[in-house]
N, C-alpha and C. Protein backbone atom coordinates (compact mmCIF):
# COMPACT_ATOMS: atom_id res chain seq x y z
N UNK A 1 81.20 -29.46 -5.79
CA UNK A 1 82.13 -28.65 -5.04
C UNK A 1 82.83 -29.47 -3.97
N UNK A 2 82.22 -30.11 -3.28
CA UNK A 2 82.71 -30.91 -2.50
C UNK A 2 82.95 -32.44 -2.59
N UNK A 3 84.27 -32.84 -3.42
CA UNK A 3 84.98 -34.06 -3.51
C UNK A 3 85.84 -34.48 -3.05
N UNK A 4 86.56 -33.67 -2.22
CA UNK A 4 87.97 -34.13 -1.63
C UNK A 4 87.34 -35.04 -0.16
N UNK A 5 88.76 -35.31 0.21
CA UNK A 5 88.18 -36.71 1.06
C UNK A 5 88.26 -35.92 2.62
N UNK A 6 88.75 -34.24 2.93
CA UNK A 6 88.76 -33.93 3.94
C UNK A 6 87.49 -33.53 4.30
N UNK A 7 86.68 -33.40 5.43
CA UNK A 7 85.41 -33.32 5.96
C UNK A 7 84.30 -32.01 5.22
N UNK A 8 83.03 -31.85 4.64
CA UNK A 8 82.60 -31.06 4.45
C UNK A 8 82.97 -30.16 4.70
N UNK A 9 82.71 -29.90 6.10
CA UNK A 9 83.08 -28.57 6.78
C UNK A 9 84.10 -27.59 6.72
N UNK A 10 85.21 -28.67 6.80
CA UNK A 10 86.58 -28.20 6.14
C UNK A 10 86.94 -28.06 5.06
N UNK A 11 86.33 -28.35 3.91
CA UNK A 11 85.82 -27.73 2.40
C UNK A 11 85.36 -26.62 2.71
N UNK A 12 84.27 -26.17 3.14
CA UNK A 12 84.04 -24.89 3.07
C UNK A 12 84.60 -24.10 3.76
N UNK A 13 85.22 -24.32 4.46
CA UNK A 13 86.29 -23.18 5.16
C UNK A 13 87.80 -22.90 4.84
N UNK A 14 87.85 -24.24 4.03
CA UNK A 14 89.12 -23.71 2.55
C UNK A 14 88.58 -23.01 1.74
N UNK A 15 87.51 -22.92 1.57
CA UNK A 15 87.05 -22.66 0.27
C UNK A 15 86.96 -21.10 0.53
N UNK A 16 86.42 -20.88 1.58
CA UNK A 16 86.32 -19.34 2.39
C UNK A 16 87.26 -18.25 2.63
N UNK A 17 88.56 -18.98 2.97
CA UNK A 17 90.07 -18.77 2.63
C UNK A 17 90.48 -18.37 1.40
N UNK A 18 90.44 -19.75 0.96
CA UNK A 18 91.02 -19.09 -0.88
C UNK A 18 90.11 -18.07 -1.41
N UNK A 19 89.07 -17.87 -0.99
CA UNK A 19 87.92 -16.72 -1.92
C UNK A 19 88.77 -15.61 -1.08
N UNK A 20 89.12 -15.54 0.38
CA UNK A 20 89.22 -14.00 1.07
C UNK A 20 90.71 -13.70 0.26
N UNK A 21 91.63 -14.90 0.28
CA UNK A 21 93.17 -14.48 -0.50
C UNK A 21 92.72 -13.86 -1.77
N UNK A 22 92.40 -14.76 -2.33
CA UNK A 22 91.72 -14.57 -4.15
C UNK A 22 91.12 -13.13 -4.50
N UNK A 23 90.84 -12.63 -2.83
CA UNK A 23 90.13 -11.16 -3.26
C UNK A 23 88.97 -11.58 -3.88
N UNK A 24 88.15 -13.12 -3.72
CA UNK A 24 86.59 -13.00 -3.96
C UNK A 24 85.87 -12.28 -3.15
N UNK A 25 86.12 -12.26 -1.87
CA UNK A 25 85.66 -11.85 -0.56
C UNK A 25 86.52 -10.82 -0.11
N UNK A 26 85.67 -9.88 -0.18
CA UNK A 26 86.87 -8.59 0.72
C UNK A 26 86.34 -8.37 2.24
N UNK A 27 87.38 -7.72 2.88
CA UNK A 27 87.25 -7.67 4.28
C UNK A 27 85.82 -6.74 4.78
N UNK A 28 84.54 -7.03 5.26
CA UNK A 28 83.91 -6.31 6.03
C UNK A 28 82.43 -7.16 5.25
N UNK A 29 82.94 -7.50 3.53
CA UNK A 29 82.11 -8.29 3.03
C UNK A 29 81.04 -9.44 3.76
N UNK A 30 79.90 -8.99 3.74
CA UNK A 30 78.96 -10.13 4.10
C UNK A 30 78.88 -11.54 3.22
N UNK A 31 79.07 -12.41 3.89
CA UNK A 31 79.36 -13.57 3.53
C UNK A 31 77.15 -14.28 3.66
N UNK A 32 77.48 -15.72 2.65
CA UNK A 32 76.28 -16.12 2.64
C UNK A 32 75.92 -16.67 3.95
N UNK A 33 74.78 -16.84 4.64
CA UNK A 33 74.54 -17.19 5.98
C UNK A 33 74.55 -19.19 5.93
N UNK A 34 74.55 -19.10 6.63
CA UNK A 34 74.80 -21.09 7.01
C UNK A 34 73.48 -21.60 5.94
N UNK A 35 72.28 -21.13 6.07
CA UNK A 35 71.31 -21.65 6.07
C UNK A 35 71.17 -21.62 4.19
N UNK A 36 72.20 -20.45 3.50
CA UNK A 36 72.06 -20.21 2.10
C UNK A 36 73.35 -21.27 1.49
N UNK A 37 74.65 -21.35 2.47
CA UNK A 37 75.05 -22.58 1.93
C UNK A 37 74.33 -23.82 1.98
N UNK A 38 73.73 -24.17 3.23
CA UNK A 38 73.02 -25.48 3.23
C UNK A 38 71.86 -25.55 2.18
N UNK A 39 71.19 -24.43 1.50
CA UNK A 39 70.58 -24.70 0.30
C UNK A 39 71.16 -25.05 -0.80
N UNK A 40 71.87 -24.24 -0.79
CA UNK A 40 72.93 -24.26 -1.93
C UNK A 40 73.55 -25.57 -2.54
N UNK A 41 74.03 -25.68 -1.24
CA UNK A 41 75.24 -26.93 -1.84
C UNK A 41 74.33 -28.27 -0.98
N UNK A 42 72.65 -28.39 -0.88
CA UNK A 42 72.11 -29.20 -0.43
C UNK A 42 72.92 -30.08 0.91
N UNK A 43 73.35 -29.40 1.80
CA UNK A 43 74.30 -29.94 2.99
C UNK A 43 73.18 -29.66 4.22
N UNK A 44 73.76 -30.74 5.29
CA UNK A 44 72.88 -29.96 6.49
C UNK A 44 73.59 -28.68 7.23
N UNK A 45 72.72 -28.01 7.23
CA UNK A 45 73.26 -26.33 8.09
C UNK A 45 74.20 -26.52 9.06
N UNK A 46 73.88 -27.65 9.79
CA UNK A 46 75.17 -27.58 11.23
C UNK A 46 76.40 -27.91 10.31
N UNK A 47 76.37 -28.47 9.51
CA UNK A 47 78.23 -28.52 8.45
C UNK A 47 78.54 -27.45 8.62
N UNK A 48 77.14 -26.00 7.92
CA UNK A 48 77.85 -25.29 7.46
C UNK A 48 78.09 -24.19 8.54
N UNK A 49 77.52 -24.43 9.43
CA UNK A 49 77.82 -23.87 11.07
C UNK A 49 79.26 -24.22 11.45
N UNK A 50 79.28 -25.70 11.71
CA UNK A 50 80.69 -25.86 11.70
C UNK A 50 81.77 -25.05 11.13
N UNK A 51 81.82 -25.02 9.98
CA UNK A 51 82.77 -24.38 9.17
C UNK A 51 82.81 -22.69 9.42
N UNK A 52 81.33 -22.33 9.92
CA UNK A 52 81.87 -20.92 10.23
C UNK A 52 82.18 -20.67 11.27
N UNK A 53 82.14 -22.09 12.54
CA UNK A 53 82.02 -21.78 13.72
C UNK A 53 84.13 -21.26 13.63
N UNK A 54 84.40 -22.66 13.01
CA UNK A 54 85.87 -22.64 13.00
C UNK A 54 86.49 -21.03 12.06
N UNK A 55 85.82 -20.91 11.43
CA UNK A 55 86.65 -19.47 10.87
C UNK A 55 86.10 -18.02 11.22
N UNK A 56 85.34 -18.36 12.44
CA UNK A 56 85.22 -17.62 13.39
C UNK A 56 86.26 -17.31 14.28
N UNK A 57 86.65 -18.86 15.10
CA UNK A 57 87.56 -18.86 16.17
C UNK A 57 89.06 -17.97 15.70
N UNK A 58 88.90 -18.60 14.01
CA UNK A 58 90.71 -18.61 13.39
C UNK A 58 90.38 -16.99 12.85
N UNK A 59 89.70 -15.92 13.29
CA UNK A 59 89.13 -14.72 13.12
C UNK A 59 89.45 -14.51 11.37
N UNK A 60 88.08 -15.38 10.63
CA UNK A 60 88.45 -14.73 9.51
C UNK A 60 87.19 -14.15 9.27
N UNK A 61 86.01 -14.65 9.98
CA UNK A 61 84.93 -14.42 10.32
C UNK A 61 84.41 -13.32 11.23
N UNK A 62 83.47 -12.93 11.52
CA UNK A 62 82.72 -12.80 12.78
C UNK A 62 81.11 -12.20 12.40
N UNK A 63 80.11 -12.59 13.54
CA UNK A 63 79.19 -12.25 13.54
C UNK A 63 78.58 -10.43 14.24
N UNK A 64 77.49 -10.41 13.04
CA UNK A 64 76.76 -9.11 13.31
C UNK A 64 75.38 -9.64 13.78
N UNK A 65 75.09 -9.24 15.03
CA UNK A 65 73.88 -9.98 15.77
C UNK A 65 72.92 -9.73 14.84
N UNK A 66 71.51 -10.50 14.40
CA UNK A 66 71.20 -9.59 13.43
C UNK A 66 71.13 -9.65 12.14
N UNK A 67 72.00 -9.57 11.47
CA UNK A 67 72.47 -9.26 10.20
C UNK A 67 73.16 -10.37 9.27
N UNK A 68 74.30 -11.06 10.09
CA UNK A 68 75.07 -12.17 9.04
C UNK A 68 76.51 -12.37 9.93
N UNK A 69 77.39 -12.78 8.83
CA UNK A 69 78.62 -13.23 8.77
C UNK A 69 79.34 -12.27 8.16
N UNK A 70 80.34 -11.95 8.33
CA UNK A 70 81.54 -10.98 7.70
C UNK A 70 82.62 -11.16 7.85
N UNK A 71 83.81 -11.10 6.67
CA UNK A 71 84.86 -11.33 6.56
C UNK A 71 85.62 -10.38 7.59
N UNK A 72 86.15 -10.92 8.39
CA UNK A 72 87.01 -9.71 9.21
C UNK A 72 88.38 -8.91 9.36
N UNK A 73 88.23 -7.65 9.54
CA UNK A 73 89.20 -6.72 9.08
C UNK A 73 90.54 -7.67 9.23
N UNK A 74 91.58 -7.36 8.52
CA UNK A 74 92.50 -8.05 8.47
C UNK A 74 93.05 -9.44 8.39
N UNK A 75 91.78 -9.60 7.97
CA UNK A 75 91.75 -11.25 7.11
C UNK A 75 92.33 -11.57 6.35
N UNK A 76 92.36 -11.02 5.58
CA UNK A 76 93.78 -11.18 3.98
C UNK A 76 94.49 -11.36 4.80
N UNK A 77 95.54 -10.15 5.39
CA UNK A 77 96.76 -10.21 5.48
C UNK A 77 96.98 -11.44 6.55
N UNK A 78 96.34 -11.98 7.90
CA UNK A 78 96.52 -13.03 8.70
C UNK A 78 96.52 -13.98 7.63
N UNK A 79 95.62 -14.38 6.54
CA UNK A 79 95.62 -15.64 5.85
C UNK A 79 96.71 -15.28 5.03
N UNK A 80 97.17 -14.74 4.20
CA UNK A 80 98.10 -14.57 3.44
C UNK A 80 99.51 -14.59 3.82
N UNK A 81 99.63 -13.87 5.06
CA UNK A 81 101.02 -14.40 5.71
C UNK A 81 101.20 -15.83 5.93
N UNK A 82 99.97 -16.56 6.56
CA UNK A 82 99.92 -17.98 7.20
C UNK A 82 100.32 -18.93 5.76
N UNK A 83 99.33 -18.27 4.71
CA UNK A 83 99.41 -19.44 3.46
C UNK A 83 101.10 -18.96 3.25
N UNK A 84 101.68 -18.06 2.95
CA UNK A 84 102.93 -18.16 2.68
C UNK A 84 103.98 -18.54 3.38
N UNK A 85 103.74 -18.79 4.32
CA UNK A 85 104.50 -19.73 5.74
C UNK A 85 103.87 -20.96 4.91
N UNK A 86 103.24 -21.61 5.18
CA UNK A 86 103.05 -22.51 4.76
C UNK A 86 103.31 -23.33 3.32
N UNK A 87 103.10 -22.64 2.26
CA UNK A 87 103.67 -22.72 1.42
C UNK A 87 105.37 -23.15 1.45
N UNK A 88 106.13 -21.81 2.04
CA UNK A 88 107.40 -22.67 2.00
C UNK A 88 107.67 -23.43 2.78
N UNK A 89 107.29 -23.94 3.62
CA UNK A 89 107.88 -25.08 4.71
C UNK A 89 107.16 -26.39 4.20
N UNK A 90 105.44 -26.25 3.57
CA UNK A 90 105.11 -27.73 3.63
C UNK A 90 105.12 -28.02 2.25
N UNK A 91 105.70 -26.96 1.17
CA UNK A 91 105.64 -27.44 -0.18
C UNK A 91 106.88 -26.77 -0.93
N UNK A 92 107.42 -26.15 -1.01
CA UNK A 92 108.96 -25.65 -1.02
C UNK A 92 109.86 -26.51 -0.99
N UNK A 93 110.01 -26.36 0.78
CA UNK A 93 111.19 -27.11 1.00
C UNK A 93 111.16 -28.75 1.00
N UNK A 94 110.24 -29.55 1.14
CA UNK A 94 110.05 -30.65 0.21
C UNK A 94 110.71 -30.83 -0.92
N UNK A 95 110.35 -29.91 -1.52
CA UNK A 95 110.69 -29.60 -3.45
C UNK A 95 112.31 -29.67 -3.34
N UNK A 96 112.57 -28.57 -2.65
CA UNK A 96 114.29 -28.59 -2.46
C UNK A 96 115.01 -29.57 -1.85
N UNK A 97 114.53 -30.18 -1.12
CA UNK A 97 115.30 -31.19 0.15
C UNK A 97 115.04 -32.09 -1.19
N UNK A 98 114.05 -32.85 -2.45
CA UNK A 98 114.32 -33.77 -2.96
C UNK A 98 115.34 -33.19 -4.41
N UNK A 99 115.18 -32.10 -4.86
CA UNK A 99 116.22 -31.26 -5.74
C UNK A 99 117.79 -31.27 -5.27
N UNK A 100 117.90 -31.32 -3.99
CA UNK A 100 119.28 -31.54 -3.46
C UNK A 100 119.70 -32.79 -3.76
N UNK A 101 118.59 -34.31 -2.92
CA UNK A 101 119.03 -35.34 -3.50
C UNK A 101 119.36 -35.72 -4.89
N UNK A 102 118.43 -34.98 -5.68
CA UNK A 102 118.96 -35.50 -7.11
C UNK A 102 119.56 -34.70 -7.71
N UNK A 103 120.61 -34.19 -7.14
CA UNK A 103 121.82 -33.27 -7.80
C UNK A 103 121.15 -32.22 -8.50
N UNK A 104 120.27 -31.59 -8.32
CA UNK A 104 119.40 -30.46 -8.92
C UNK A 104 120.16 -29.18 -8.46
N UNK A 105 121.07 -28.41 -9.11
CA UNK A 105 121.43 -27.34 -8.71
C UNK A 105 120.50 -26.08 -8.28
N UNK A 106 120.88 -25.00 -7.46
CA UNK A 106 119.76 -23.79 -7.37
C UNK A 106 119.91 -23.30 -8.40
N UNK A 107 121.32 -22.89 -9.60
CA UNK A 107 121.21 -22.53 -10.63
C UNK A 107 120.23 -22.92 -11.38
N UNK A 108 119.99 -24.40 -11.94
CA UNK A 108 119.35 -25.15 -12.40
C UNK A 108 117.63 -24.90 -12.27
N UNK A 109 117.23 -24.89 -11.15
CA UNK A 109 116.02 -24.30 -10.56
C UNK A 109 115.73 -23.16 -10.82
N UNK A 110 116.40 -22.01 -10.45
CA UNK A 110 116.12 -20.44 -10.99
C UNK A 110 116.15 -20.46 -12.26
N UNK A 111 117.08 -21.53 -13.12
CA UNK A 111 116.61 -21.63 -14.83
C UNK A 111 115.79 -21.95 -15.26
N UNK A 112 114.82 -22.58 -14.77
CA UNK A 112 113.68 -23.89 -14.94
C UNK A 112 112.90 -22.58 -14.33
N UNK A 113 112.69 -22.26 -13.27
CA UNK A 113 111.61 -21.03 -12.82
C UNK A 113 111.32 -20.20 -13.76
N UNK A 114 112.23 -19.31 -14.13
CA UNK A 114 112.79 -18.41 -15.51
C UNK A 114 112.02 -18.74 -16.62
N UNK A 115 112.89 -19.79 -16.84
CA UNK A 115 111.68 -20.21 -18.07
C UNK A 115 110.51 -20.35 -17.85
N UNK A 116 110.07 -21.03 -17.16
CA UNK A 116 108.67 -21.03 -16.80
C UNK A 116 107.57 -19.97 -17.01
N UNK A 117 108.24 -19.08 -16.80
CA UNK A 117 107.70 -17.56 -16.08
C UNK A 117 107.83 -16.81 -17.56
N UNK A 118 108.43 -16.75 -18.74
CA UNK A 118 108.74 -16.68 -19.91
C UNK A 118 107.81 -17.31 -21.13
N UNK A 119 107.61 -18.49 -20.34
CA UNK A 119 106.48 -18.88 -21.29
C UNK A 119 105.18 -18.60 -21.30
């Protein structure tokens, strides 16, 4: 699960993200505790502390004294607006700003989308 070259921690708190967008994780959902990822994925627990400490702060998280971790109300929609901001500014318009240089029409693009979407 964890191969990319950005920090453990920050693996699992993408990973936490794409499950709450993905609708793996729904909002109020108890999430696994630090100590069941660090079995899991054989990591030390403070990684996986880390990672919830941070999607705590970025409220996708929060704690039930007690009890666990839970996805928090309105988590989708904060992550889902953010990923789609993001999406078009850091991977979009890239796409277009080099489609402009190479004479790539928007016609051309909405044809190529089209099809795409067809097949």
């Amino acid at each position: 699960m964890f191969d990319g070259r950005d920090p453990i921690y920050v693996q699992i708190a993408d990973q936490i993200r794409a499950d709450v967008i993905a609708g793996r994780l729904r909002e109020e959902e108890q999430v696994m505790s630090t100590t069941q990822y660090a079995q899991t994925f054989r990591i030390n627990p403070a990684t996986a502390a880390k990672a919830f400490a941070e999607l705590v702060d970025d409220g996708v998280l929060y704690k039930r004294r007690g009890v666990g971790m839970f996805v928090a109300s309105g988590a989708y929609d904060r992550l889902r607006g953010s990923g789609r901001k993001e999406f078009f500014t850091d991977r979009l318009d890239p796409v277009l700003a080099e489609a402009r240089d190479l004479g790539i029409s928007t016609a051309e693009i909405l044809a190529h989308i089209n099809a795409t979407e067809e097949s």
